[in-house]
Protein backbone atom coordinates (compact mmCIF):
# COMPACT_ATOMS: atom_id res chain seq x y z
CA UNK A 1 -9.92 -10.04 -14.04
CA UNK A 2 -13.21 -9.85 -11.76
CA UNK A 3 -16.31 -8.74 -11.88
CA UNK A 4 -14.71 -5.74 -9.82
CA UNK A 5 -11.56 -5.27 -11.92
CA UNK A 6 -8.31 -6.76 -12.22
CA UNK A 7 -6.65 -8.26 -9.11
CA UNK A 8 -2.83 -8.94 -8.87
CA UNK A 9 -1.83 -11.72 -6.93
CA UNK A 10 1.29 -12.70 -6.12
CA UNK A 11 4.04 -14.64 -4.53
CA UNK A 12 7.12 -12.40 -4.52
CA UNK A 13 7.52 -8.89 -5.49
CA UNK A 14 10.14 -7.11 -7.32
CA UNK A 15 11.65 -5.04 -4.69
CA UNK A 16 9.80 -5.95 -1.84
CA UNK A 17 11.22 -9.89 -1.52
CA UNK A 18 8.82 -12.67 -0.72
CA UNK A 19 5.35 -13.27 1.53
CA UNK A 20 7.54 -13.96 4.70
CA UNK A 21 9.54 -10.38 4.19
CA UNK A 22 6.36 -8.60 3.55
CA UNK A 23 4.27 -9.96 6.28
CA UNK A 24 5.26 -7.77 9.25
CA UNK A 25 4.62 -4.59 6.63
CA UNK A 26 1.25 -5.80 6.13
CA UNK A 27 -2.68 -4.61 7.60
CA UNK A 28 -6.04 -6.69 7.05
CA UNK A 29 -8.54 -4.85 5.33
CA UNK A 30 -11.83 -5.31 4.47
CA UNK A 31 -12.89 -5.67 0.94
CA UNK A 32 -16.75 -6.42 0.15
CA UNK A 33 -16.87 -8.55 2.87
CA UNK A 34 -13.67 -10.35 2.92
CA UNK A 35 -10.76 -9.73 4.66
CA UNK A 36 -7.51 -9.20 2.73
CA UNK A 37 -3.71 -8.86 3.89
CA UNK A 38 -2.58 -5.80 1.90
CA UNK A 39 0.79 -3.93 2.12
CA UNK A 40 0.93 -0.67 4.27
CA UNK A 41 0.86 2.64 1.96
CA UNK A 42 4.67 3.53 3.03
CA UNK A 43 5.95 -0.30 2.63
CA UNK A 44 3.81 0.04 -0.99
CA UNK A 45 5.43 2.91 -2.24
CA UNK A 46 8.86 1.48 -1.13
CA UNK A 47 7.98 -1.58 -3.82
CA UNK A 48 7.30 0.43 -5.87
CA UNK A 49 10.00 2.88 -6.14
CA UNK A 50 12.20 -0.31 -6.17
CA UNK A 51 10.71 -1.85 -8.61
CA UNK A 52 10.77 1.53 -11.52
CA UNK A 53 8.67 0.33 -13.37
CA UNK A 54 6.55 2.90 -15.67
CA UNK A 55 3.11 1.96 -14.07
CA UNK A 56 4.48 1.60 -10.38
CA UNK A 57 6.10 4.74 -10.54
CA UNK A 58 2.98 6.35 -12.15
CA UNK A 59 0.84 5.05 -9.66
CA UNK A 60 3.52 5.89 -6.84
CA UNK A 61 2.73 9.71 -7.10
CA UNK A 62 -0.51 9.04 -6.39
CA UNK A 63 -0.19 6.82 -3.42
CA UNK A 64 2.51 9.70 -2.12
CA UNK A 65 -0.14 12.15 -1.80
CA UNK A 66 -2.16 9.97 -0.20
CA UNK A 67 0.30 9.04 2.35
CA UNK A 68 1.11 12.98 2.72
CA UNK A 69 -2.87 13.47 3.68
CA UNK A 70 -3.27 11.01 5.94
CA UNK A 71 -0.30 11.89 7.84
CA UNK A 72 -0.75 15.32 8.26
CA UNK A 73 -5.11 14.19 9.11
CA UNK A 74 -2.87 12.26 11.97
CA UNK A 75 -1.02 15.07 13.26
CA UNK A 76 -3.95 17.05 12.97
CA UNK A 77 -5.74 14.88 15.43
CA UNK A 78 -2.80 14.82 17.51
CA UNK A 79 -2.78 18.12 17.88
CA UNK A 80 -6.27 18.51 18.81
CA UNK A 81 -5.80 15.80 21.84
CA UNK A 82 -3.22 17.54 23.17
């Protein structure tokens, strides 16, 4: 727990294999002014799925809809370059 909330750390994850394997799925983003290596929404809800458990797959609707917004925000700015 932090003064933020709870932070999972770990060093392999059910489904998703170890640091190495998860690396290239991986972006750097910035939280409160450090930088953190986080998995990609679509590698995360892979994990996820794989790993079926209650609160991952509670948590994976959520993170679906996000991924469903931001792609279709993408294609909407696609389409507006074109």
């Amino acid at each position: 727990m932090t003064d933020l909330g709870d932070l999972d750390v770990l060093g392999e994850i059910v489904g998703g294999g170890r640091y190495e394997d998860l690396l290239p799925h991986t972006i750097m983003l910035d939280l409160f002014g450090v930088s953190c290596r986080c998995l990609g929404l679509r590698r995360l809800i892979e994990v996820k799925r794989a790993a079926g458990r209650p609160r991952d797959l509670e948590a994976m609707a959520e993170l679906e809809v996000l991924l469903e917004e931001r792609e279709k925000k993408a294609e909407g700015q696609a389409n507006r370059s074109e």
